[in-house]
Protein backbone atom coordinates (compact mmCIF):
# COMPACT_ATOMS: atom_id res chain seq x y z
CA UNK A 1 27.14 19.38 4.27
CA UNK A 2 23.90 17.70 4.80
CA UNK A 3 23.02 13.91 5.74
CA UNK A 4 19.59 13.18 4.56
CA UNK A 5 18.94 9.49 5.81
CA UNK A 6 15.46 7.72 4.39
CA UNK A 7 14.32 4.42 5.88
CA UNK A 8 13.07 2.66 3.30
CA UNK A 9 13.02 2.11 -0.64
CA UNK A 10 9.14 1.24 -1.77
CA UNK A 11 7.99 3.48 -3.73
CA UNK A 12 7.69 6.45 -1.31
CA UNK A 13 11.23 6.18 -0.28
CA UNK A 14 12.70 5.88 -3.56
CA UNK A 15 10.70 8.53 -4.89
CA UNK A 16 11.99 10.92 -2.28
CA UNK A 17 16.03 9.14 -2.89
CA UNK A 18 15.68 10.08 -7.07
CA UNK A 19 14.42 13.21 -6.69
CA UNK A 20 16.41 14.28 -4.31
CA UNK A 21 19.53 12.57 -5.85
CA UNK A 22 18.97 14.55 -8.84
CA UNK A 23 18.51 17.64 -7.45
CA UNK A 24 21.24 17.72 -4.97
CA UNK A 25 23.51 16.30 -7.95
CA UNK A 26 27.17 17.91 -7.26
CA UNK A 27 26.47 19.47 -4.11
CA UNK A 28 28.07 18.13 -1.03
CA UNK A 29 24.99 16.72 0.50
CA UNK A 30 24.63 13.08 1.45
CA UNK A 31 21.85 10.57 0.58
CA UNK A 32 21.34 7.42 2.29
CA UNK A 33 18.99 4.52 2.20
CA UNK A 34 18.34 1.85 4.42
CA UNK A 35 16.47 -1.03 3.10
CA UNK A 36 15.94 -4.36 4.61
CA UNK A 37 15.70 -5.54 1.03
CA UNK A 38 18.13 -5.71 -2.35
CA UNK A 39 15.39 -5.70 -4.65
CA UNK A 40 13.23 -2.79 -5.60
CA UNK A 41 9.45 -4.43 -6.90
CA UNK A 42 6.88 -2.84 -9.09
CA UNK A 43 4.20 -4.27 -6.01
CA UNK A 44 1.04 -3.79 -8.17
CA UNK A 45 2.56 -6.31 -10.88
CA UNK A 46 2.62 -8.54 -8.57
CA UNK A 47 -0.78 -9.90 -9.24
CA UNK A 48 0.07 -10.68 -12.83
CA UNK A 49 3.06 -12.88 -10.59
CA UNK A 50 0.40 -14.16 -8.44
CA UNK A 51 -1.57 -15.73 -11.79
CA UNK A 52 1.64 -16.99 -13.76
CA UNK A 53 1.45 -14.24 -16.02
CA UNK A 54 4.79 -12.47 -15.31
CA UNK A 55 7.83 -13.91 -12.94
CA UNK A 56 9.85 -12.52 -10.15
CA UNK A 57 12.45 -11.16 -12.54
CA UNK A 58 9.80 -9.01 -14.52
CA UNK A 59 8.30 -6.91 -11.63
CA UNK A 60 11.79 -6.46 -9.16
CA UNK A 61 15.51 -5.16 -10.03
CA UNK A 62 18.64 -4.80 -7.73
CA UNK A 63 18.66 -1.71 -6.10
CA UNK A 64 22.19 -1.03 -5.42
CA UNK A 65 23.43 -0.45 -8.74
CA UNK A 66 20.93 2.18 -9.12
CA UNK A 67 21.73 4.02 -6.63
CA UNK A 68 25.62 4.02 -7.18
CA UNK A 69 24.92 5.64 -10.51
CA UNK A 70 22.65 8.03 -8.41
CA UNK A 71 25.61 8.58 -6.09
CA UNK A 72 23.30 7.36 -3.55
CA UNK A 73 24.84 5.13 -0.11
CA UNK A 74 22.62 2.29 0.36
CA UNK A 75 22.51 -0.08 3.64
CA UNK A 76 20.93 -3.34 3.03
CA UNK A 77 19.43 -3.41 6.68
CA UNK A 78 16.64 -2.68 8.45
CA UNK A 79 15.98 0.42 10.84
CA UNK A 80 15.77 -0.82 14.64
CA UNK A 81 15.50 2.59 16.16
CA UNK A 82 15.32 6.48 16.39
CA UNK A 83 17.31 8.76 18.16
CA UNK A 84 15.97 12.32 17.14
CA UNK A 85 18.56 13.99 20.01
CA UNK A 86 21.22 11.75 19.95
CA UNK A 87 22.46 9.97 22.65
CA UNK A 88 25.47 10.07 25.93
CA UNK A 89 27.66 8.81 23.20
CA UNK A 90 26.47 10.57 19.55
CA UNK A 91 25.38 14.15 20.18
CA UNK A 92 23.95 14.25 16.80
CA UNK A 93 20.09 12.35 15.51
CA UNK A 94 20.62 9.08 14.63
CA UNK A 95 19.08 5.74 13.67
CA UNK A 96 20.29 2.31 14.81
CA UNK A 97 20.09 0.08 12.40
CA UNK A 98 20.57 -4.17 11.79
CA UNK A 99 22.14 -5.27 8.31
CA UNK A 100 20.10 -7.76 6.47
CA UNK A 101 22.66 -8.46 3.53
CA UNK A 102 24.63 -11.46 3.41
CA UNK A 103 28.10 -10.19 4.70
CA UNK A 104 27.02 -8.67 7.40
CA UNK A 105 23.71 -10.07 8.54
CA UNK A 106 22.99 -8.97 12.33
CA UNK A 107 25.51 -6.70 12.70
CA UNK A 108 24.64 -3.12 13.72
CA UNK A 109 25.27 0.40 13.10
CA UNK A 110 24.41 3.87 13.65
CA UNK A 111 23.74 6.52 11.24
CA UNK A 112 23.41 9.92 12.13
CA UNK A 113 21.16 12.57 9.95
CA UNK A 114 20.49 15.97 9.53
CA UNK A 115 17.10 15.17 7.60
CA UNK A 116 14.93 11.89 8.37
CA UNK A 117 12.43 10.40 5.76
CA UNK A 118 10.89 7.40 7.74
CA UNK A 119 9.47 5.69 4.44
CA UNK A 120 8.98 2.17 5.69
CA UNK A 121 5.95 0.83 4.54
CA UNK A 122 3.98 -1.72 6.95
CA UNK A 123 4.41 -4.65 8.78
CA UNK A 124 2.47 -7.17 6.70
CA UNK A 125 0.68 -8.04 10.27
CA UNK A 126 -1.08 -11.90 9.30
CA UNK A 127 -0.41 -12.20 12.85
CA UNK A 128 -3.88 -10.48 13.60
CA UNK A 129 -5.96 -13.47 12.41
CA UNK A 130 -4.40 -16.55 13.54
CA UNK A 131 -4.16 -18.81 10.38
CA UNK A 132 -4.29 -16.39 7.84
CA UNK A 133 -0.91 -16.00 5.68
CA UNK A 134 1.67 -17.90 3.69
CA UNK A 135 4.22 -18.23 6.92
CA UNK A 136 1.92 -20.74 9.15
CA UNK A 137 -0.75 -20.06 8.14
CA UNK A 138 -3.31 -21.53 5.28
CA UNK A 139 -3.91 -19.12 2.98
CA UNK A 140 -1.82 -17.32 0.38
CA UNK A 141 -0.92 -13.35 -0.38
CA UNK A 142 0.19 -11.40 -3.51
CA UNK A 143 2.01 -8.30 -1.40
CA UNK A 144 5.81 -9.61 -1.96
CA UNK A 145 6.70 -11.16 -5.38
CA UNK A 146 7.86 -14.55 -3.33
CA UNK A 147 4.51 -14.60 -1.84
CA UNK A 148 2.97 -14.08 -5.30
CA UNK A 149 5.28 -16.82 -6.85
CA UNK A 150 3.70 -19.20 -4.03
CA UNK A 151 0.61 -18.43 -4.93
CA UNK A 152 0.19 -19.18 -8.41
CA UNK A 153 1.79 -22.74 -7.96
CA UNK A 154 -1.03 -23.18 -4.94
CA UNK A 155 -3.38 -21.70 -8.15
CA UNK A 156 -1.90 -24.26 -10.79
CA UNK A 157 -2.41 -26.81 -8.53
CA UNK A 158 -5.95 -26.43 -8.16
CA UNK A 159 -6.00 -25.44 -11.82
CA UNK A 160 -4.86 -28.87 -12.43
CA UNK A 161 -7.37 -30.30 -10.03
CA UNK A 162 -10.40 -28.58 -12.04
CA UNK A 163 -8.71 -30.19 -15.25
CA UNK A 164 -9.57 -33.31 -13.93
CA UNK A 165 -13.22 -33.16 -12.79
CA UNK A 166 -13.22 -31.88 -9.69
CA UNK A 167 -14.46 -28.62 -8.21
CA UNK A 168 -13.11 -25.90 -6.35
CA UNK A 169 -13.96 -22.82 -4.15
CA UNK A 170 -11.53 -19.47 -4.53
CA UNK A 171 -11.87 -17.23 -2.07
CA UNK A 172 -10.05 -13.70 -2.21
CA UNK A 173 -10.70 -10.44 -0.09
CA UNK A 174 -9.59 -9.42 3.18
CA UNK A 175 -8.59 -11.67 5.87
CA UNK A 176 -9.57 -8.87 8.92
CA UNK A 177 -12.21 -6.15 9.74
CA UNK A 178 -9.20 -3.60 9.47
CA UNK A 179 -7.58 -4.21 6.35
CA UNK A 180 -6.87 -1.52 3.72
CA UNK A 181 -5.86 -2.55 0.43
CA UNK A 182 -9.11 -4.27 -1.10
CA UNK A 183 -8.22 -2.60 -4.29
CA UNK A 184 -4.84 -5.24 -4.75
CA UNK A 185 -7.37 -8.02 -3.55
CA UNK A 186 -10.33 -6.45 -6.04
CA UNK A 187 -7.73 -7.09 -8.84
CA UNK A 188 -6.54 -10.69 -7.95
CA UNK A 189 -10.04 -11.98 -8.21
CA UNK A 190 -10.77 -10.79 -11.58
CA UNK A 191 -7.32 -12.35 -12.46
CA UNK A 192 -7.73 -16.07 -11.28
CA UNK A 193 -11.84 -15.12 -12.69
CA UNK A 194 -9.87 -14.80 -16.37
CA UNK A 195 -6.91 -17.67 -15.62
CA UNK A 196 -9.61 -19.98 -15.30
CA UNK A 197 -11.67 -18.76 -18.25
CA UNK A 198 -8.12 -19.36 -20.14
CA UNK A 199 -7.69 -22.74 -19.10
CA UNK A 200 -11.33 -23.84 -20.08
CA UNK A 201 -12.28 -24.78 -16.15
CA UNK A 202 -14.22 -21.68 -14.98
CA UNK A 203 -17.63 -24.00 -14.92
CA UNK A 204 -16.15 -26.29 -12.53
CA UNK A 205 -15.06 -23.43 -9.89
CA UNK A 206 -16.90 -20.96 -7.23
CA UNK A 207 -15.54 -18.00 -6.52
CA UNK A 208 -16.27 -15.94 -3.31
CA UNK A 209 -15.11 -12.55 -2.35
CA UNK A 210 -15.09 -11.92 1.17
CA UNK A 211 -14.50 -8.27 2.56
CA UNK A 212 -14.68 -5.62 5.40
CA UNK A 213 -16.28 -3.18 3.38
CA UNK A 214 -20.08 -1.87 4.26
CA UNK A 215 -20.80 -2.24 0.46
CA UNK A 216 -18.49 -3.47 -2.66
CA UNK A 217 -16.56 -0.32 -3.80
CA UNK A 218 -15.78 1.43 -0.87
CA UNK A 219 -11.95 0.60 -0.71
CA UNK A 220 -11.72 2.50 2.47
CA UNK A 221 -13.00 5.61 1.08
CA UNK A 222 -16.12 5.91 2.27
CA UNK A 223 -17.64 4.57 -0.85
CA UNK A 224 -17.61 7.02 -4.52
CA UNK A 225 -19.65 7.91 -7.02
CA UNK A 226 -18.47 7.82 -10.40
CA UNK A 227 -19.06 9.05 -14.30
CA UNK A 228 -19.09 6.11 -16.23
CA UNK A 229 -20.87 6.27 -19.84
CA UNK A 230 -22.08 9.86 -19.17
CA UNK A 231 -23.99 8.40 -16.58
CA UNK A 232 -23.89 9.17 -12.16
CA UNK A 233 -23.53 5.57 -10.85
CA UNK A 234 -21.76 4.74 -7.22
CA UNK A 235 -19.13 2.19 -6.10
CA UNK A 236 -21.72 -0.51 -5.18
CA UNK A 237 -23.67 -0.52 -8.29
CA UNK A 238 -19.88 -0.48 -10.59
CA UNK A 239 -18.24 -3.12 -8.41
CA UNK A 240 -21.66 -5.48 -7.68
CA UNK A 241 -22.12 -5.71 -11.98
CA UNK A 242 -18.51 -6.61 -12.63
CA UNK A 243 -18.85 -9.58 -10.17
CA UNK A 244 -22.51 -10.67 -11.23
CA UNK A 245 -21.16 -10.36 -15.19
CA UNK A 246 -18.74 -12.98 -13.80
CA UNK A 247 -20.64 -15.18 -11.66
CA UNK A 248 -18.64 -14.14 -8.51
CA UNK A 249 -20.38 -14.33 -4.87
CA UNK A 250 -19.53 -11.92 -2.34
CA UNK A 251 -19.58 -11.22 1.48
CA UNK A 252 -19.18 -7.76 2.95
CA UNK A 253 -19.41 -6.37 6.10
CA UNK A 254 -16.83 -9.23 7.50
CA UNK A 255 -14.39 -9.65 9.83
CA UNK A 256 -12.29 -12.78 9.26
CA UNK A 257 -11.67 -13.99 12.69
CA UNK A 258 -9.75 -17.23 12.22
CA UNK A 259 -8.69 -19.54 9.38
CA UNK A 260 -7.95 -23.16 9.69
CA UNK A 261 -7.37 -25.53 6.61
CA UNK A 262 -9.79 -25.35 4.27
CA UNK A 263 -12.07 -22.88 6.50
CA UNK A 264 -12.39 -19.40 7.23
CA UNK A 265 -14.59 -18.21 10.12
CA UNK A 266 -16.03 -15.00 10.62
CA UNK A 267 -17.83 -12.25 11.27
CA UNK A 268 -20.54 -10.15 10.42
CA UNK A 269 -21.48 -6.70 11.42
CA UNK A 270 -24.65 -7.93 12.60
CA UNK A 271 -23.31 -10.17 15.06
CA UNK A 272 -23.51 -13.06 12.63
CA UNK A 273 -20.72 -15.95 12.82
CA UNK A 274 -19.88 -18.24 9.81
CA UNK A 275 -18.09 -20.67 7.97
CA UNK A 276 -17.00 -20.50 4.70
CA UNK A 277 -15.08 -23.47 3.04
CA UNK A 278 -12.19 -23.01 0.37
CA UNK A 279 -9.60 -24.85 -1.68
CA UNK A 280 -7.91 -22.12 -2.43
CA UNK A 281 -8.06 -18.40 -0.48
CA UNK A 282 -6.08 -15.28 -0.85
CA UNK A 283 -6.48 -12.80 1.77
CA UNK A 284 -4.65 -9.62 2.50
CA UNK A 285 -3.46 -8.92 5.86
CA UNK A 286 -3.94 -5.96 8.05
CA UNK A 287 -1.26 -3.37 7.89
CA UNK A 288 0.90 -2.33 11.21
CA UNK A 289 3.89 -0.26 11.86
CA UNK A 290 7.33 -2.18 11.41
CA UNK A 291 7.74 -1.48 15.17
CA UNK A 292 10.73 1.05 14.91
CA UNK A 293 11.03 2.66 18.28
CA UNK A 294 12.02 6.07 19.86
CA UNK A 295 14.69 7.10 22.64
CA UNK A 296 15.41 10.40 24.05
CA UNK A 297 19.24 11.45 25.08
CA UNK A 298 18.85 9.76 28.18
CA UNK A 299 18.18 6.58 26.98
CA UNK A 300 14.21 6.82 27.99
CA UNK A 301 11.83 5.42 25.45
CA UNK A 302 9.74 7.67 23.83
CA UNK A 303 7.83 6.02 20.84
CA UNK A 304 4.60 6.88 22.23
CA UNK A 305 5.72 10.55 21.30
CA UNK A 306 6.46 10.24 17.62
CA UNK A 307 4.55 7.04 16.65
CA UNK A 308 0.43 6.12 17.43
CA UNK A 309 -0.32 2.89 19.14
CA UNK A 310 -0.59 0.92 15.50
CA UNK A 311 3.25 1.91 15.11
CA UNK A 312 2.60 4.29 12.08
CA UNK A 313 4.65 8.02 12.95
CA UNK A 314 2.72 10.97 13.46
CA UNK A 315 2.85 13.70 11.48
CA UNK A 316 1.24 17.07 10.56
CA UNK A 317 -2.18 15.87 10.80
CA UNK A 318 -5.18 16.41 14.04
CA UNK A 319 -5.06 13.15 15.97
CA UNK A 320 -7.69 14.98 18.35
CA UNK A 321 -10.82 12.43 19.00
CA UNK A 322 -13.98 13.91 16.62
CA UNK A 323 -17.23 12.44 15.66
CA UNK A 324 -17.14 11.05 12.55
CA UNK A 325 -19.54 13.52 10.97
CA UNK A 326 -16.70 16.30 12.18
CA UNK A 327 -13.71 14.75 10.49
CA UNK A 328 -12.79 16.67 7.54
CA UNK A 329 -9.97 17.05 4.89
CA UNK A 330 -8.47 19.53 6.90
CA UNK A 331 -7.43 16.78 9.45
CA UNK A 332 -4.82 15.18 6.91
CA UNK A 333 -1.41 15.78 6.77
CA UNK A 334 -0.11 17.99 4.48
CA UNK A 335 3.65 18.34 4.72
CA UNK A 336 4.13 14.63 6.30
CA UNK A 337 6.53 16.63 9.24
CA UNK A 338 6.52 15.06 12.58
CA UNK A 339 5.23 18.14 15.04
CA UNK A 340 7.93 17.47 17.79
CA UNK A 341 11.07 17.04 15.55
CA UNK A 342 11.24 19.44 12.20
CA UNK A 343 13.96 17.33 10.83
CA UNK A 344 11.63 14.12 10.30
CA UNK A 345 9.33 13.84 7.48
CA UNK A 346 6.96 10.22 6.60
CA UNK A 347 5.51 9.36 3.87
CA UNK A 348 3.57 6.57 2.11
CA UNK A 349 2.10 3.82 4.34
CA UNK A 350 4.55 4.87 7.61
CA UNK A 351 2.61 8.05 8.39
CA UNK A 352 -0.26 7.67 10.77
CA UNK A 353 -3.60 8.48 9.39
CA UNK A 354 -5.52 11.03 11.80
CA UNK A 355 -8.74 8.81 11.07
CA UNK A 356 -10.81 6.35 8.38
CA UNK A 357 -12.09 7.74 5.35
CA UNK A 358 -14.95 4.72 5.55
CA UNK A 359 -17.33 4.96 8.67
CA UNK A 360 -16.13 3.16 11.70
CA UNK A 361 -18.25 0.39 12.46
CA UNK A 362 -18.62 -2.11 15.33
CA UNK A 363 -20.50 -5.45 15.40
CA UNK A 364 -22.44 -6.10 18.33
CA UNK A 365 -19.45 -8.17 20.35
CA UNK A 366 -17.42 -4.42 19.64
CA UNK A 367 -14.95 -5.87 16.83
CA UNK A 368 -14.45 -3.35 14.17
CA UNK A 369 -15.27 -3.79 10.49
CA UNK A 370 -14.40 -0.85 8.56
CA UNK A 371 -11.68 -0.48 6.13
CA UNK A 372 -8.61 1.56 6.94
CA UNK A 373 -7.30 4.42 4.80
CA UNK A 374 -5.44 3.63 1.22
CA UNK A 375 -2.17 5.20 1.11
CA UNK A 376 -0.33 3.74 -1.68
CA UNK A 377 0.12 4.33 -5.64
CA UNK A 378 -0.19 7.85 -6.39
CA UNK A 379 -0.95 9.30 -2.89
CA UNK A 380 2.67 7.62 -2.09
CA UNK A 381 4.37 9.12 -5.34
CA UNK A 382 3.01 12.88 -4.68
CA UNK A 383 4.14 12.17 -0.77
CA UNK A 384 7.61 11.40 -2.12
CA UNK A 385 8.11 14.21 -4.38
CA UNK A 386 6.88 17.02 -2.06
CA UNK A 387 8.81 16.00 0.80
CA UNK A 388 11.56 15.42 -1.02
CA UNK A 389 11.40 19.16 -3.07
CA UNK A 390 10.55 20.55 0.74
CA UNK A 391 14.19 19.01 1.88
CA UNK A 392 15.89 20.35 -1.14
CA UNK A 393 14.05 24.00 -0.61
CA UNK A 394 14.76 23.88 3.57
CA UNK A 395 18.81 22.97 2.55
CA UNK A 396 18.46 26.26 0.68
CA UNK A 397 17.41 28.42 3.58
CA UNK A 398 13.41 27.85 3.45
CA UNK A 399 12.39 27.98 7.38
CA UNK A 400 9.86 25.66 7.11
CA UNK A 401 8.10 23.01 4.05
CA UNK A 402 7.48 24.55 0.61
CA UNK A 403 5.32 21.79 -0.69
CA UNK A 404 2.04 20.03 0.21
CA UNK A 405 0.74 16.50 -0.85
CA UNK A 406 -2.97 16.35 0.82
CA UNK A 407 -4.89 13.45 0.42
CA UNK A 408 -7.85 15.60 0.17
CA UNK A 409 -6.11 17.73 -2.22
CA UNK A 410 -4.80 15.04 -4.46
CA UNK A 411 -5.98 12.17 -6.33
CA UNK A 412 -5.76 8.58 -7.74
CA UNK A 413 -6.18 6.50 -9.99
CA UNK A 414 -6.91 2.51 -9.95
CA UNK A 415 -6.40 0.21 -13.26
CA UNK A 416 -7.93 -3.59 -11.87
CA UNK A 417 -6.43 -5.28 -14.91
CA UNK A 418 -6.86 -9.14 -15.87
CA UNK A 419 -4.12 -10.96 -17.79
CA UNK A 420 -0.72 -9.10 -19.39
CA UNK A 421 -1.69 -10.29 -22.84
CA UNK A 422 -1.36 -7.20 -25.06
CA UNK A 423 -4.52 -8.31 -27.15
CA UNK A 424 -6.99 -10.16 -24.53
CA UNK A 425 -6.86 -8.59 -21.43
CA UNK A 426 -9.27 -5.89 -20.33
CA UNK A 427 -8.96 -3.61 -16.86
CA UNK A 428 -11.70 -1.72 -14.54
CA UNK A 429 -9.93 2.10 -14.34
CA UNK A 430 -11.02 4.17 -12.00
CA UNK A 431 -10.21 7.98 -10.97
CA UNK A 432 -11.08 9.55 -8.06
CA UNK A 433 -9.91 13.36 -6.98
CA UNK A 434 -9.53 13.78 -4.11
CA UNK A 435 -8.93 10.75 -2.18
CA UNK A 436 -10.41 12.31 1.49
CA UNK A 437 -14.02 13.28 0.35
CA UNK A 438 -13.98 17.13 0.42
CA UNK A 439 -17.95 18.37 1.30
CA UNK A 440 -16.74 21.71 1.15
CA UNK A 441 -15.58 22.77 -1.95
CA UNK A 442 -17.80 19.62 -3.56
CA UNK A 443 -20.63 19.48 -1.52
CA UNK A 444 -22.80 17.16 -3.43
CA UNK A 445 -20.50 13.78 -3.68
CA UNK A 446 -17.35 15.45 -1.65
CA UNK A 447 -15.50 14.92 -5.12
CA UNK A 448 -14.39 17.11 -8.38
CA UNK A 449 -17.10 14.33 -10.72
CA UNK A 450 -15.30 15.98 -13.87
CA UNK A 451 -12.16 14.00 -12.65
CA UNK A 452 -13.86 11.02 -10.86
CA UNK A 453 -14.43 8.32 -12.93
CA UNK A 454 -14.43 4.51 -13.88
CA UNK A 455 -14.63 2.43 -17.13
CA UNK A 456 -14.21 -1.04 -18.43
CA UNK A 457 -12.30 -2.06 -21.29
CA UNK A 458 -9.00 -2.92 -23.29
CA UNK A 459 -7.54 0.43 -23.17
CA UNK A 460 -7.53 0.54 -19.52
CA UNK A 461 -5.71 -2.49 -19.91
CA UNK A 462 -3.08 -1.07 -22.26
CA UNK A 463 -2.56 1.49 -19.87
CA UNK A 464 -1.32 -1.01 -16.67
CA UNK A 465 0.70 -3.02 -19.52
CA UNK A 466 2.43 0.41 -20.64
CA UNK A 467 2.80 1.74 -16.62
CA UNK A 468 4.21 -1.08 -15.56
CA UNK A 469 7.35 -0.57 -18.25
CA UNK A 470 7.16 3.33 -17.35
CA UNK A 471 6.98 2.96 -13.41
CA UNK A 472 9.87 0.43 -13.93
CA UNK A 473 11.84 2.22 -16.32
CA UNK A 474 11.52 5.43 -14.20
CA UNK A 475 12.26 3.92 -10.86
CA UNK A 476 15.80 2.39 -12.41
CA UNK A 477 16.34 6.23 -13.08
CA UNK A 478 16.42 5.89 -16.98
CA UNK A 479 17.35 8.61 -19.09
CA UNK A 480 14.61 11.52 -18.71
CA UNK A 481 13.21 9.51 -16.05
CA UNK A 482 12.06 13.05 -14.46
CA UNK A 483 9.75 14.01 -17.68
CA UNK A 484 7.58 10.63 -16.72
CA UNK A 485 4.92 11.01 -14.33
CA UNK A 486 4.71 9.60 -11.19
């Protein structure tokens, strides 16, 4: 028998616990997940949270009876540290963890494992930019459905305010020059744009959008052309005449460097520093490792082995120092296996990117304003699923894994959609294969254009309304949940 242990149940780790809970049905292999959380959420329907549109109920359900009809142990807890050879009293791998439900809140344990699948996610670091964030700080977020509940009754508010005369400034983006993640941000604005359309105020507000992006439509990609109409256009061009359709001003190039009430400073790549005022901002934070750490037998700490200095784990992937014009696809993980320990895989947000897809760029006082890579939606799913059938394959004999989920092998796919009315919403889509540009095999935009795309329109919107019952339905492992896609 087997102990396959994954820390974490977003979407990466729960993709990995369903799959492999169904195909390891009946054998005498165990599954276990550690969670700090009881609630699975649907995170990109948490902008329709963020905007009133859906609650907390709609977008989140309670993981542990899922997994009890999976035959799945869960730990409500959170994973403190790894132990990949054991210790002077466990001769086996294990992982210390700290329980987070109410029963047994700060008590810990040890769980030992044959397979690890370090599934995480980030630390949601607001910490970076002092005053940014709903916990201290002065602006709000969207990336937890609590968060998003805050923020629409900080949106109400000033909806209320606009109701009665006055103005007010929304400003939504990223609130550091290392964020990933604009595309969650990208969709927010366009929601409070068609909020305030509904509630007959939109005259009486300004709405900014503030970024670390060289140009609109990067989304730490390094920027993408795209087929729209039968027609080559690029990022800048699709996201710029969605915002000037709407009256929306934007800042790029920006590093937000502190936020106090009702102001956000920053900076510019070309050494410029500013003010910008607001009534009401929404900024996404910078992502960081959850700060798990590493031990060797002898007690020695040894997280600078398996993790990189932002706390993400290191994986298949060349983490050798290039020039930026020598980075290529063939520097991304494929099989998400740590190189010192065959036993550990990551995926999703926890693995540590070899480099940015976008440029690195530096202002003239050194602070970086680039994006970092995207790793979430479908890049997370396929990361799931192939470490997950590599697991099952390697408890059958295979010496090594059997499947590959590169980001420059794979794709994605983006719906920005405003409002969850079935009949007045509409929704930027946008597809993009791969994700890492590949200049080799598509040496004139680095991507397959038959399969890179965007439009604009109420189908698009259909599609999120009609996802977000599929990805739900799916994830609570509903009947032929395995014939949906991921």
């Amino acid at each position: 028998m087997a102990r396959i242990l994954i820390l974490g149940a977003g979407l990466s780790g729960h993709t990995v616990a369903r799959y492999l809970s169904r195909w390891l049905k009946g054998s005498a292999h165990q599954i276990t997940v550690v969670s700090p959380k009881a609630l699975w959420n649907w995170i990109p329907s948490n902008i329709w949270v963020g905007v009133g549109e859906m609650t907390k109920k709609q977008v989140t359900f309670e993981l542990g009876p899922v997994y009890r009809k999976a035959g799945v142990d869960f730990r409500q807890a959170k994973a403190i540290s790894v132990h990949p050879e054991g210790d002077g009293e466990l001769s086996r791998p294990f992982v210390t963890i700290e329980y987070t439900d109410d029963q047994r809140a700060g008590q810990t344990d040890k769980i030992d494992y044959d397979y690890l699948v370090n599934a995480t996610g980030p630390k949601l670091n607001f910490g970076a930019t002092p005053g940014l964030g709903p916990d201290g700080g002065y602006t709000v977020s969207v990336c937890t459905p609590e968060h998003a509940i805050e923020a629409n009754e900080k949106l109400q508010e000033n909806i209320k305010a606009l109701k009665q005369g006055e103005t007010r400034t929304f400003v939504v983006g990223t609130g550091h020059g290392m964020c990933t993640c604009q595309g969650a941000a990208f969709e927010y604005i366009y929601n409070i744009d068609h909020c305030l359309r509904e509630n007959g105020v939109r005259d009486k507000a300004r709405i900014m959008w503030i970024s670390n992006e060289y140009e609109l439509g990067d989304f730490g990609m390094g920027g993408v052309h795209i087929k729209r109409g039968g027609y080559m256009t690029n990022g800048k061009v699709f996201a710029e005449s969605l915002m000037v359709e709407r009256n929306m001003e934007w800042i790029t190039r920006a590093h937000v460097s502190k936020i106090e009430p009702g102001k956000i400073h920053y900076e510019t790549l070309d050494g410029t520093e500013a003010e910008l005022d607001f009534d009401f901002a929404m900024l996404i934070p910078p992502f960081a490792g959850v700060g798990l750490k590493a031990y060797g037998k002898d007690g020695s700490d040894m997280t600078d082995q398996l993790f990189a200095p932002n706390g993400m784990m290191k994986v298949d992937a060349d983490y050798s120092p290039k020039p930026y014009e020598d980075w290529s696809k063939a520097d991304w993980p494929s099989t998400y296996q740590n190189p010192l320990y065959k036993n550990i895989f990551t995926v999703g947000i926890a693995f540590a990117p070899p480099h940015p897809i976008s440029k690195v760029m530096k202002s003239p006082k050194g602070t970086q304003i680039s994006p970092t890579p995207p790793r979430t939606g479908m890049p997370s799913a396929a990361m799931g699923r192939a470490v997950a059938a590599s697991i099952r394959d390697m408890l059958n004999g295979a010496p090594e894994p059997t499947h590959r989920a590169s980001m420059g092998e794979t794709g994605a796919a983006c719906v920005a959609s405003t409002g969850s009315d079935i009949l007045k919403g509409t929704a930027a889509t946008m597809t993009v294969f791969p994700v890492v540009p590949d200049y080799e095999t598509f040496p004139e935009y680095g991507r397959d254009m038959d399969l890179t795309f965007g439009e604009i329109g109420l189908a698009g919107h259909w599609m999120k309304y009609i996802l977000h019952h599929v990805f739900i339905y799916q994830a609570k492992l509903g009947p032929g949940w395995h014939l949906l896609p991921d």
